[in-house]
C-alpha atoms as a PDB file:
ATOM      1  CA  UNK A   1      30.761  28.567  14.544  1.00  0.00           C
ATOM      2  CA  UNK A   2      34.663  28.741  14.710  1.00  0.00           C
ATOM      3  CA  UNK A   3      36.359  25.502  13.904  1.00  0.00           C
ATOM      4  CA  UNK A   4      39.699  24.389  14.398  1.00  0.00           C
ATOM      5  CA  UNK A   5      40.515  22.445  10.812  1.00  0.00           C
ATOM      6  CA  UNK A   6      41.677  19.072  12.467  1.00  0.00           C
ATOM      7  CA  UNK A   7      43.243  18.680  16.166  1.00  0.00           C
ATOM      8  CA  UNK A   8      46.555  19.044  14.526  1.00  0.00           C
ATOM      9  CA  UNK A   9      45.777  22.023  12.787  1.00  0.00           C
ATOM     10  CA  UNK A  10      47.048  25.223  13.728  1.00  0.00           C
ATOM     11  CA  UNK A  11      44.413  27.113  11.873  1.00  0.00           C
ATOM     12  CA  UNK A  12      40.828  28.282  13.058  1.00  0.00           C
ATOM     13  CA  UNK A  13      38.091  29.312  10.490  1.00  0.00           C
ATOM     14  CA  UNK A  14      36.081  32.162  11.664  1.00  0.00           C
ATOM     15  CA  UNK A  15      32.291  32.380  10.808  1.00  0.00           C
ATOM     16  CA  UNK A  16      32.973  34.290   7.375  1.00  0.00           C
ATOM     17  CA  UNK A  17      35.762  32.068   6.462  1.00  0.00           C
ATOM     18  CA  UNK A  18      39.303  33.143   7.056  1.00  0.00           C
ATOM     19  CA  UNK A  19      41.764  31.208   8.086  1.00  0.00           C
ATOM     20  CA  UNK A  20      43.227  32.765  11.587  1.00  0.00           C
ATOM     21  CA  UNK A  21      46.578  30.854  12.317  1.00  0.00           C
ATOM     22  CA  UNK A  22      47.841  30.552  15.953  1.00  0.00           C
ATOM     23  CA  UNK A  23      49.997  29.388  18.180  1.00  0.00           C
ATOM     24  CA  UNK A  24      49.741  27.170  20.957  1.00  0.00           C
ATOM     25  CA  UNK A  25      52.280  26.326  23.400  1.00  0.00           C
ATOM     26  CA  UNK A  26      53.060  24.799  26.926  1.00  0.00           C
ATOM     27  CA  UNK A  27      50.792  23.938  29.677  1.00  0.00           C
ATOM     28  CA  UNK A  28      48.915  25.831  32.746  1.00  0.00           C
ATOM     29  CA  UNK A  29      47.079  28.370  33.532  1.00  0.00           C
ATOM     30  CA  UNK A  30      46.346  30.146  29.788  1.00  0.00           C
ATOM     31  CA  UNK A  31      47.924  33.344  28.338  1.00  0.00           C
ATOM     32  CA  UNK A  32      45.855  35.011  25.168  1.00  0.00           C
ATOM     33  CA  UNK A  33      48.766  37.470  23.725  1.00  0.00           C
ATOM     34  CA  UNK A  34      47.807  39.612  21.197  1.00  0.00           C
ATOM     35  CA  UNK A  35      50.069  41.525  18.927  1.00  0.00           C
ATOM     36  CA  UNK A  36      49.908  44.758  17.783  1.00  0.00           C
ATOM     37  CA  UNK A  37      49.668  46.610  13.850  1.00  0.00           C
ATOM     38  CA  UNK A  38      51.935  45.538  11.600  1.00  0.00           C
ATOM     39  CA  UNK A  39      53.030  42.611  13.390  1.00  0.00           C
ATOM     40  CA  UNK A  40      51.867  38.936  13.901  1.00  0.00           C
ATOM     41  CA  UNK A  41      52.353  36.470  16.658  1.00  0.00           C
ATOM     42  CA  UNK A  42      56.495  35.736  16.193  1.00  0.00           C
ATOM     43  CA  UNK A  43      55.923  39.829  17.948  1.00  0.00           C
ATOM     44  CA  UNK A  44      55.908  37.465  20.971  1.00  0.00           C
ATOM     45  CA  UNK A  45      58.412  34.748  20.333  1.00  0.00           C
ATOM     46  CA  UNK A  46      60.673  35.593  23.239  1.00  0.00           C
ATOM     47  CA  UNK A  47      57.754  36.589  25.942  1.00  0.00           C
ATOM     48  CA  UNK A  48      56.458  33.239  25.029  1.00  0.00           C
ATOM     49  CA  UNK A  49      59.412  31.098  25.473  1.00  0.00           C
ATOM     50  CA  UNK A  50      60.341  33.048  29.244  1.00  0.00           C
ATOM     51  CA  UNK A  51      56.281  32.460  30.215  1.00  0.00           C
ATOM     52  CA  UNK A  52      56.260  28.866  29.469  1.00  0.00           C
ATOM     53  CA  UNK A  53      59.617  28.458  31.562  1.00  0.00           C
ATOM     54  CA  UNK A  54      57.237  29.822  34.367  1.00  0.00           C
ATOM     55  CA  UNK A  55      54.981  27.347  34.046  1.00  0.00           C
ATOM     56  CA  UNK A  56      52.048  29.110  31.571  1.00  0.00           C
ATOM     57  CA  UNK A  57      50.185  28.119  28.671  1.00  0.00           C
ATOM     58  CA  UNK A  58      50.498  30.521  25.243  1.00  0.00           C
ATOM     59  CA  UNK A  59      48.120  30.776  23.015  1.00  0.00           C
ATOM     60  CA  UNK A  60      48.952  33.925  20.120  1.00  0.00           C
ATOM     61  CA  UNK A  61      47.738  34.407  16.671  1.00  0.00           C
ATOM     62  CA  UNK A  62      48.308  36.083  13.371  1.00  0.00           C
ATOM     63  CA  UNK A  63      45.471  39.076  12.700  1.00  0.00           C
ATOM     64  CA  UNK A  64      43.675  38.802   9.622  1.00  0.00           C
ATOM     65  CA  UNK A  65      45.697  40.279   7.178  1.00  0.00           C
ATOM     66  CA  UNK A  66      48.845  39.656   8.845  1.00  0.00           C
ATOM     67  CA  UNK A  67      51.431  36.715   8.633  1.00  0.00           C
ATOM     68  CA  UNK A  68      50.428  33.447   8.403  1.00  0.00           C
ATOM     69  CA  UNK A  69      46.215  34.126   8.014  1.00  0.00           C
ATOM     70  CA  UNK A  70      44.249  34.671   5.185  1.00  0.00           C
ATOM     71  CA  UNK A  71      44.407  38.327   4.184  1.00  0.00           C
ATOM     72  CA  UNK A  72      40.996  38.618   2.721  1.00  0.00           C
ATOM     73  CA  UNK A  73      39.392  41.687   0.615  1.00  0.00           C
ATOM     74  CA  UNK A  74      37.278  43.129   3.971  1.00  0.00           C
ATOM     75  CA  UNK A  75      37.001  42.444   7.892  1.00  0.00           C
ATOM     76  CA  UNK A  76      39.367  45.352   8.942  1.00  0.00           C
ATOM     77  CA  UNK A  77      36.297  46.340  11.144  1.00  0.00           C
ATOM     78  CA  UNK A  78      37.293  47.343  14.847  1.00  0.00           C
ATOM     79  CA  UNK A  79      34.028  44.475  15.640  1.00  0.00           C
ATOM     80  CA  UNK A  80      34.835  42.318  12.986  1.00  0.00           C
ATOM     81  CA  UNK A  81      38.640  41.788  14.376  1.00  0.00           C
ATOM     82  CA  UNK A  82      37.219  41.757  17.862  1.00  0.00           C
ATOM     83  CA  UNK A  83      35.544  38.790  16.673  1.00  0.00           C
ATOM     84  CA  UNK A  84      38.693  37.081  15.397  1.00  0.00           C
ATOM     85  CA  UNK A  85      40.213  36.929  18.777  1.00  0.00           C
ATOM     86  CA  UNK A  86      36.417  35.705  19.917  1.00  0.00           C
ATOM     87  CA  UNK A  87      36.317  32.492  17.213  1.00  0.00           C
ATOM     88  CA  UNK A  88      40.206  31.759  18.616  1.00  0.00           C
ATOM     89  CA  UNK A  89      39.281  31.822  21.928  1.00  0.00           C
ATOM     90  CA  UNK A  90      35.973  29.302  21.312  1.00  0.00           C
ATOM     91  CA  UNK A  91      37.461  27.155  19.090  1.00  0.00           C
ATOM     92  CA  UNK A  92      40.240  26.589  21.614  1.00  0.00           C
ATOM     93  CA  UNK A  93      38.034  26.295  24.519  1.00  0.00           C
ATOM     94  CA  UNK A  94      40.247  28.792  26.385  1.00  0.00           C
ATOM     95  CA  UNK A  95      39.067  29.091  29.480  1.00  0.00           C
ATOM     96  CA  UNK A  96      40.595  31.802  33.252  1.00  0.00           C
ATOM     97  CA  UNK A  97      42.650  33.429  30.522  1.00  0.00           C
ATOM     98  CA  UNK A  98      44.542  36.480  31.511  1.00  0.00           C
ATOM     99  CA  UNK A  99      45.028  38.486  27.750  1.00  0.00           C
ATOM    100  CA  UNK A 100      47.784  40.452  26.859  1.00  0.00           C
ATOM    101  CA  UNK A 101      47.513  42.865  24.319  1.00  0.00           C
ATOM    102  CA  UNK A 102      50.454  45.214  22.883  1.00  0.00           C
ATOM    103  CA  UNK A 103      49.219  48.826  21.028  1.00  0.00           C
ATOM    104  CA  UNK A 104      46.274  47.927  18.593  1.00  0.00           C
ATOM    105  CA  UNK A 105      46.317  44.305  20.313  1.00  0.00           C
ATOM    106  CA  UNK A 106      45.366  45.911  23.065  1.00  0.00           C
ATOM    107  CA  UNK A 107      42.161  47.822  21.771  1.00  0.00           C
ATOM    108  CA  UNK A 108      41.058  44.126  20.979  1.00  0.00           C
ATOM    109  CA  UNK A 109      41.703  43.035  23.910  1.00  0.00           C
ATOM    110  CA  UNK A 110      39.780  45.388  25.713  1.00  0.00           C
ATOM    111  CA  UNK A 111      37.025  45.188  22.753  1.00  0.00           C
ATOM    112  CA  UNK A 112      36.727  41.416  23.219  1.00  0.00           C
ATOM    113  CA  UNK A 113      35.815  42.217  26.595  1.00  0.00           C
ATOM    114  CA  UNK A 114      33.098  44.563  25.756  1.00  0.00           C
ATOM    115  CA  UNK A 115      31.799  42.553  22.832  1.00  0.00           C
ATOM    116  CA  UNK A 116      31.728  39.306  24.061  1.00  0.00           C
ATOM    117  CA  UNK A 117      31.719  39.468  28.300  1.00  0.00           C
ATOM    118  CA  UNK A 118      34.223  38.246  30.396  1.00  0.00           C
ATOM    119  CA  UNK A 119      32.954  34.483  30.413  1.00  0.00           C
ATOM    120  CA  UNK A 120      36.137  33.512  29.316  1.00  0.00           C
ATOM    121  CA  UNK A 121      38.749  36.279  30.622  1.00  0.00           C
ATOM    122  CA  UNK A 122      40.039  36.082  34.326  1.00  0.00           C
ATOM    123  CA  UNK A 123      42.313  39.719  34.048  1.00  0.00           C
ATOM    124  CA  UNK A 124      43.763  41.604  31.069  1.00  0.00           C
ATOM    125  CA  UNK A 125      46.902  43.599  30.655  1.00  0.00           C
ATOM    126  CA  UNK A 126      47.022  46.378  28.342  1.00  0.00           C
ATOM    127  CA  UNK A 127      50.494  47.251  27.864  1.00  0.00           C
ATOM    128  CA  UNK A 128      50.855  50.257  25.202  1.00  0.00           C
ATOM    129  CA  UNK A 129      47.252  50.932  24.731  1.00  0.00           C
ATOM    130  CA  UNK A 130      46.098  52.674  21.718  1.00  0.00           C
ATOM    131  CA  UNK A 131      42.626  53.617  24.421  1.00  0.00           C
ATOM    132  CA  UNK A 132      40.823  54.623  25.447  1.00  0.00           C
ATOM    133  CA  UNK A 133      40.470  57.188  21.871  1.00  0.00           C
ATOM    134  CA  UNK A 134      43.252  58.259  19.892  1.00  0.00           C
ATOM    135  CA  UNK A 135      42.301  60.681  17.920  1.00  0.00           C
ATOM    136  CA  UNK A 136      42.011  64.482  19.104  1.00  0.00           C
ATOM    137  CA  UNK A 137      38.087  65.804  19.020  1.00  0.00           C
ATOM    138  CA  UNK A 138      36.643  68.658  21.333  1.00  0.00           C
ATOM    139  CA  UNK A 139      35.329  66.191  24.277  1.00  0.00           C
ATOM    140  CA  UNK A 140      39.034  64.217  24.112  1.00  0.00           C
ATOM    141  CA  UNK A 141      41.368  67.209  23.804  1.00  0.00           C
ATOM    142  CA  UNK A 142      44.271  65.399  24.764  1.00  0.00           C
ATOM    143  CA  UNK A 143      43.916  63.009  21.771  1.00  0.00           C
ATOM    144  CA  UNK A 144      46.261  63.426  18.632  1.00  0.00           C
ATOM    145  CA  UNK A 145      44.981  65.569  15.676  1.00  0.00           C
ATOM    146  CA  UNK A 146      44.175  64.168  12.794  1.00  0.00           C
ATOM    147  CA  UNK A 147      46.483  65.651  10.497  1.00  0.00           C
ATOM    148  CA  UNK A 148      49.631  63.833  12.058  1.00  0.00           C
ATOM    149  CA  UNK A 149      47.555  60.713  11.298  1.00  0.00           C
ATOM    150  CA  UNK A 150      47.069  61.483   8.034  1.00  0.00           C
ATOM    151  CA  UNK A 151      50.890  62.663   7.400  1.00  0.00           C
ATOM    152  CA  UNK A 152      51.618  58.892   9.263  1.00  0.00           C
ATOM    153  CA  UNK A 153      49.015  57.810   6.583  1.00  0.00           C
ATOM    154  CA  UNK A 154      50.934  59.456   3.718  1.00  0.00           C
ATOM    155  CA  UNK A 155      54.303  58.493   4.549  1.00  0.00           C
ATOM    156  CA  UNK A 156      52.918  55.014   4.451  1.00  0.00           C
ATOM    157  CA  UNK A 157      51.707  55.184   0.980  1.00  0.00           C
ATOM    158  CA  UNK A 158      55.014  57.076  -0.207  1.00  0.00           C
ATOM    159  CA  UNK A 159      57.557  54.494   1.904  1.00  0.00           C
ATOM    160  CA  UNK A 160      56.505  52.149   4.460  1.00  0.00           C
ATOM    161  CA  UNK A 161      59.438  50.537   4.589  1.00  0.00           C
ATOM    162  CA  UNK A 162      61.502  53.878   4.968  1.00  0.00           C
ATOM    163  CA  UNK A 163      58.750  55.143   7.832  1.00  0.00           C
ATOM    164  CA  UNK A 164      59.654  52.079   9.473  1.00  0.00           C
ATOM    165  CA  UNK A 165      63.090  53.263   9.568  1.00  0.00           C
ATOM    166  CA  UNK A 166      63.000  57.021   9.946  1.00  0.00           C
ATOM    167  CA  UNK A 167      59.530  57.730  10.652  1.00  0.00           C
ATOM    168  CA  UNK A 168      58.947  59.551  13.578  1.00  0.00           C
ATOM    169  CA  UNK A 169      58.315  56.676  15.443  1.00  0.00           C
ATOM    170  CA  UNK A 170      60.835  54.418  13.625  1.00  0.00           C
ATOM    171  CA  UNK A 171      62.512  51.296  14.902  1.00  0.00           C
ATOM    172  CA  UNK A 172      65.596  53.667  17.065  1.00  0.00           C
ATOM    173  CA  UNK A 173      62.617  55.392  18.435  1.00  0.00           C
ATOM    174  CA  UNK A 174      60.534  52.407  19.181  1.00  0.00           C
ATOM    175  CA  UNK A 175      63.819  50.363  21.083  1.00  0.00           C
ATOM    176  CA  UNK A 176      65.252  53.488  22.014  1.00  0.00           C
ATOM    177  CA  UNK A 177      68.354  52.369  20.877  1.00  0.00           C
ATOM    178  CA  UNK A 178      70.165  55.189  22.206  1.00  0.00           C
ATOM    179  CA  UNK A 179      69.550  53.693  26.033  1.00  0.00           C
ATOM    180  CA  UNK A 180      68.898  50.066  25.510  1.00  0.00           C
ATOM    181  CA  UNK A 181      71.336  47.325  24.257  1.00  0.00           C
ATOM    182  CA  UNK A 182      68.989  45.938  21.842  1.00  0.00           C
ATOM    183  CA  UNK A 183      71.063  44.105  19.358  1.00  0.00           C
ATOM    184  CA  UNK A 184      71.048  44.840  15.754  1.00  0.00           C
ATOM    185  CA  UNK A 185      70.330  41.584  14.923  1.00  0.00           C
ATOM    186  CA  UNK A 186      67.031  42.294  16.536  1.00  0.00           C
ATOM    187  CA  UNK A 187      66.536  45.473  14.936  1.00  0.00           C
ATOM    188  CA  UNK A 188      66.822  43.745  11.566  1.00  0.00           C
ATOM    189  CA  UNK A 189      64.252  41.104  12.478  1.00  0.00           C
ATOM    190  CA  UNK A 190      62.008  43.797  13.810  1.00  0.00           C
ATOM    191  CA  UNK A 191      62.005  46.068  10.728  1.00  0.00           C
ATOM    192  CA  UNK A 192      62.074  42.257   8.211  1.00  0.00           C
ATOM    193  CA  UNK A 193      58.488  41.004  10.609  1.00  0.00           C
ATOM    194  CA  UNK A 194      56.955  44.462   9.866  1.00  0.00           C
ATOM    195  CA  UNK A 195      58.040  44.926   6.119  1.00  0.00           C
ATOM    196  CA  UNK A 196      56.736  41.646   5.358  1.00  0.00           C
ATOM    197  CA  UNK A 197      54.023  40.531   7.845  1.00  0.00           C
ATOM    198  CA  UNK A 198      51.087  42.030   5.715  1.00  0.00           C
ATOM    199  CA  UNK A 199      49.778  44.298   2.499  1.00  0.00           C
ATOM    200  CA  UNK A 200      50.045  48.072   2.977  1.00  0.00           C
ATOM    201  CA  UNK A 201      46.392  48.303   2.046  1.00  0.00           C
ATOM    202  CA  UNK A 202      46.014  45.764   5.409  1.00  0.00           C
ATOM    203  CA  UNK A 203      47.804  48.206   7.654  1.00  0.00           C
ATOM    204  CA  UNK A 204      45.732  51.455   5.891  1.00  0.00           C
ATOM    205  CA  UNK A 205      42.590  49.478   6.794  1.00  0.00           C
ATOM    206  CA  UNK A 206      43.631  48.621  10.224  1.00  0.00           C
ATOM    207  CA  UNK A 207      45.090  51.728  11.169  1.00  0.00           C
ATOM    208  CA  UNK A 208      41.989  53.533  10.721  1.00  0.00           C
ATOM    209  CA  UNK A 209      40.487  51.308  13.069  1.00  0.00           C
ATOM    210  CA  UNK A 210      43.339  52.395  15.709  1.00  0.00           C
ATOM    211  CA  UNK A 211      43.267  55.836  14.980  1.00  0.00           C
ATOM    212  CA  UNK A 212      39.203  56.004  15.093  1.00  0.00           C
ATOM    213  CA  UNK A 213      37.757  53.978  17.423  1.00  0.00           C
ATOM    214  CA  UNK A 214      37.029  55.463  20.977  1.00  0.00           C
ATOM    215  CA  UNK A 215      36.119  53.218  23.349  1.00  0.00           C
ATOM    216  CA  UNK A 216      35.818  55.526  26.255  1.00  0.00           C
ATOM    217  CA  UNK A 217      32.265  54.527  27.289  1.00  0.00           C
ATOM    218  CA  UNK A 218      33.253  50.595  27.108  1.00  0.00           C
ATOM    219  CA  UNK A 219      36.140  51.117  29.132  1.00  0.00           C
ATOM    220  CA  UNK A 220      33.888  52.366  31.939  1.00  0.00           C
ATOM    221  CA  UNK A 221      32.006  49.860  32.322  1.00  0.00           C
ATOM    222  CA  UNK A 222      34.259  47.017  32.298  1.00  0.00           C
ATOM    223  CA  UNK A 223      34.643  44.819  35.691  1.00  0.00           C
ATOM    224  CA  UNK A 224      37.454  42.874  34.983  1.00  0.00           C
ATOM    225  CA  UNK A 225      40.303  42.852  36.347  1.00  0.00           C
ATOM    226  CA  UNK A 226      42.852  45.370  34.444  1.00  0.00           C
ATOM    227  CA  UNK A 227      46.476  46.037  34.581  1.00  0.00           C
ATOM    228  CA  UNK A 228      47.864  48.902  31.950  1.00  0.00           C
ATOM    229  CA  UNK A 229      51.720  49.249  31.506  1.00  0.00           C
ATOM    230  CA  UNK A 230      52.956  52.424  29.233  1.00  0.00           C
ATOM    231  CA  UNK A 231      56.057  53.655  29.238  1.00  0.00           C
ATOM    232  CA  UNK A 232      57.227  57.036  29.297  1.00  0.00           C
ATOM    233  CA  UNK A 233      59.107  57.666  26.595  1.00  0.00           C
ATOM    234  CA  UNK A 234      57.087  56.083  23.997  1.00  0.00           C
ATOM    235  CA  UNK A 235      57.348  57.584  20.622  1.00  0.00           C
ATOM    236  CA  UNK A 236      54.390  55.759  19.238  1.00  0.00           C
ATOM    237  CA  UNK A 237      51.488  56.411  21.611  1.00  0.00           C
ATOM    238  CA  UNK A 238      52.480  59.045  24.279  1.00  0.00           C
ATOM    239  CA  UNK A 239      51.889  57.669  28.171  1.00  0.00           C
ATOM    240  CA  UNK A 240      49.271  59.771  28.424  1.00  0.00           C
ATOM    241  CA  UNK A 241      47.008  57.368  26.661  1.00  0.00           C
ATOM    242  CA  UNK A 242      48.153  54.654  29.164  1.00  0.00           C
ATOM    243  CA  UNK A 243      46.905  56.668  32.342  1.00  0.00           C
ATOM    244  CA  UNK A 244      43.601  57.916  30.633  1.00  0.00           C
ATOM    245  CA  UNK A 245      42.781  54.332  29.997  1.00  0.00           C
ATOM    246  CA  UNK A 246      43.864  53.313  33.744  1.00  0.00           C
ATOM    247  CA  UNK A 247      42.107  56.049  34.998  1.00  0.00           C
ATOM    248  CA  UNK A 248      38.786  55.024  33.050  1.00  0.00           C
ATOM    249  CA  UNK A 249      38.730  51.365  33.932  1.00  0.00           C
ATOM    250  CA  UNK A 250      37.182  50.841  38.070  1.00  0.00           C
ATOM    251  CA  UNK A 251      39.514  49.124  40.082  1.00  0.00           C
ATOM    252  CA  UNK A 252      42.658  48.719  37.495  1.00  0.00           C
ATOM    253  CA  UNK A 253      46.615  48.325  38.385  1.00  0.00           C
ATOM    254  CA  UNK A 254      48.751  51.126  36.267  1.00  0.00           C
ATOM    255  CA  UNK A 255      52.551  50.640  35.944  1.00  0.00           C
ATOM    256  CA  UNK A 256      54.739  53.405  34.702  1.00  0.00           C
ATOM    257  CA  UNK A 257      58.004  52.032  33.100  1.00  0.00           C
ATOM    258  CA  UNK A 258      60.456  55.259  33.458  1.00  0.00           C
ATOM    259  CA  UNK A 259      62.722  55.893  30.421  1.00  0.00           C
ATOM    260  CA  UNK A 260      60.495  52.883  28.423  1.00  0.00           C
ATOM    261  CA  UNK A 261      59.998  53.061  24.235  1.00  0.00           C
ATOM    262  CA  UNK A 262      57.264  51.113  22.241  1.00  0.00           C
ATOM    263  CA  UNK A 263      59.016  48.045  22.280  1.00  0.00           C
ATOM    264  CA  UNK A 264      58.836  47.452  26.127  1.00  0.00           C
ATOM    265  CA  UNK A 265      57.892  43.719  25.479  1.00  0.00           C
ATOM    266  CA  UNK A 266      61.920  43.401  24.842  1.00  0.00           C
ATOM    267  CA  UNK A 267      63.741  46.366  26.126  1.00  0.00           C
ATOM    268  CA  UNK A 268      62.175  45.709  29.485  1.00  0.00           C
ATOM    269  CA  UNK A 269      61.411  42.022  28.988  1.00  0.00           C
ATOM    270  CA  UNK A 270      62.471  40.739  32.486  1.00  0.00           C
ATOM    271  CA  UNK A 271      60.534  43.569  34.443  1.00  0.00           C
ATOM    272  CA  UNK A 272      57.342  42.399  31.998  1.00  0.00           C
ATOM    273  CA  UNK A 273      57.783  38.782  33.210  1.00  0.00           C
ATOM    274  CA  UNK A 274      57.629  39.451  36.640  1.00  0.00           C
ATOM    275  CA  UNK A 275      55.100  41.990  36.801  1.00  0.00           C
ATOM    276  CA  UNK A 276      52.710  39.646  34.830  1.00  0.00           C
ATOM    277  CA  UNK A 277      53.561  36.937  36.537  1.00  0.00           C
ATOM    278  CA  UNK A 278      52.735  38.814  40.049  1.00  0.00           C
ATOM    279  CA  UNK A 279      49.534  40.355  38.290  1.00  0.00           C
ATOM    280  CA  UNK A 280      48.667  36.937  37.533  1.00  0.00           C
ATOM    281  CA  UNK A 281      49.164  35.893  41.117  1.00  0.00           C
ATOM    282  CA  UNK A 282      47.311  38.578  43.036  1.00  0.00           C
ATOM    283  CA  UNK A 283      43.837  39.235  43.700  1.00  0.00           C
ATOM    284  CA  UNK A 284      42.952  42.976  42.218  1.00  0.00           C
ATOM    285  CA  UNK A 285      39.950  44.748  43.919  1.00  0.00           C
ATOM    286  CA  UNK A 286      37.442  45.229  41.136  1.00  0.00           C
ATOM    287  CA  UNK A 287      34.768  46.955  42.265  1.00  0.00           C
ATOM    288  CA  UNK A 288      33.030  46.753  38.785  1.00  0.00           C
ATOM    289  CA  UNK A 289      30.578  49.770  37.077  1.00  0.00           C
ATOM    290  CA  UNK A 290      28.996  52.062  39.180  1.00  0.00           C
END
């Protein structure tokens, strides 16, 4: 069983003993974030501090591997981290809880809900899905091919740090500095949280989990209710991944941010706020598998 390691501890020990730190603030109806690869919970610093203004409990947490939890030998298993959100959300008791998931976090998000029911979910938002499969095969043509993973792979091992800069995807790419007045200040931070957050064998490991897991047939059955925000200029996973996934999932709400990068969660931070907080509000039809 997951524990908590005292009721001041900010910790929670999963069933094959890591250490899973996590955050825990404000009071009301409960927000699971999840963040995506490469990142930890501080992804969501600024999210967090506009939904507690509105009146929300956050709960976020580090990935195994990344920040502030253990970063153990193996576990880099699409169930295995599945099952880390699962011992965070037990051990907390959360109960109602809408999650939010960003790229990868988002693949656990939606894999929580296939592994473990919906016992403890009220809605989801996906926003930047890496779903419903990534990579390019003959039945999912409009997946990526494999080689530009393995070049992403490559430029990794060579200069992570540098890929994080000028990778196709880098960090102008992924604010779309060019458009939106994302301060330098925050560039720095993001480029310092994802040099630094975990080892480069951790984001290997966990980016053949993205790249390779399809979750297609999961998606289609899920009955809960879904809301899936890509934007349309994003570098990292194209918005065509965002309306597959919609389209798979019965009954869910798709938003379309025009002009939006990667980093939505800041460049269009206030339109995020009020679209979760009105997805949180409304009563989706879900008319479940069928």
């Amino acid at each position: 069983m997951p524990k908590s390691h005292s009721s001041r501890s900010t910790f929670v020990t999963t069933d094959d003993g890591v250490n899973i730190f996590y955050q825990d603030w404000g009071s009301g109806p409960p927000i699971v974030l999840v963040h995506a690869l490469g990142m930890n919970s501080d992804q969501w610093q600024y999210n967090i501090a506009d939904l507690i203004a509105s009146g929300y409990r956050c709960i976020a947490f580090d990935r195994r591997g990344h920040g502030r939890s253990d970063r153990p030998r193996d576990g880099y298993t699409y169930s295995r981290l599945v099952d880390d959100l699962a011992a965070v959300m037990d051990a907390l008791d959360v109960r109602d809880a809408t999650v939010v998931g960003h790229s990868f976090g988002a693949l656990e998000a939606a894999g929580y809900v296939a592994r473990h029911g919906r016992a403890r979910v009220r809605r989801l938002a996906l926003l930047c899905p890496t779903l419903p499969a990534l990579l390019k095969t003959d039945d999912n043509p409009e997946g990526i091919d494999r080689s530009a993973f393995e070049a992403t792979f490559d430029h990794w091992r060579r200069d992570y740090p540098d890929w994080l800069v000028a990778g196709p995807s880098g960090v102008e790419l992924f604010y779309r500095l060019d458009t939106f007045p994302i301060s330098q200040r925050i560039v720095d931070w993001t480029v310092d949280l994802m040099r630094s957050t975990s080892s480069l064998q951790v984001q290997l490991l966990c980016g053949a989990v993205q790249f390779e897991v399809d979750l297609r047939f999961e998606l289609a059955r899920m009955d809960v209710p879904t809301l899936v925000i890509h934007g349309d200029a994003d570098a990292s996973i194209p918005v065509v991944f965002g309306r597959a996934t919609a389209k798979l999932i019965r009954g869910s709400r798709y938003l379309e941010y025009a002009g939006a990068p990667h980093g939505l969660f800041l460049t269009h931070r206030d339109r995020l706020l009020s679209d979760l907080r009105a997805w949180i509000a409304s009563k989706p039809d879900v008319r479940g598998p069928g």
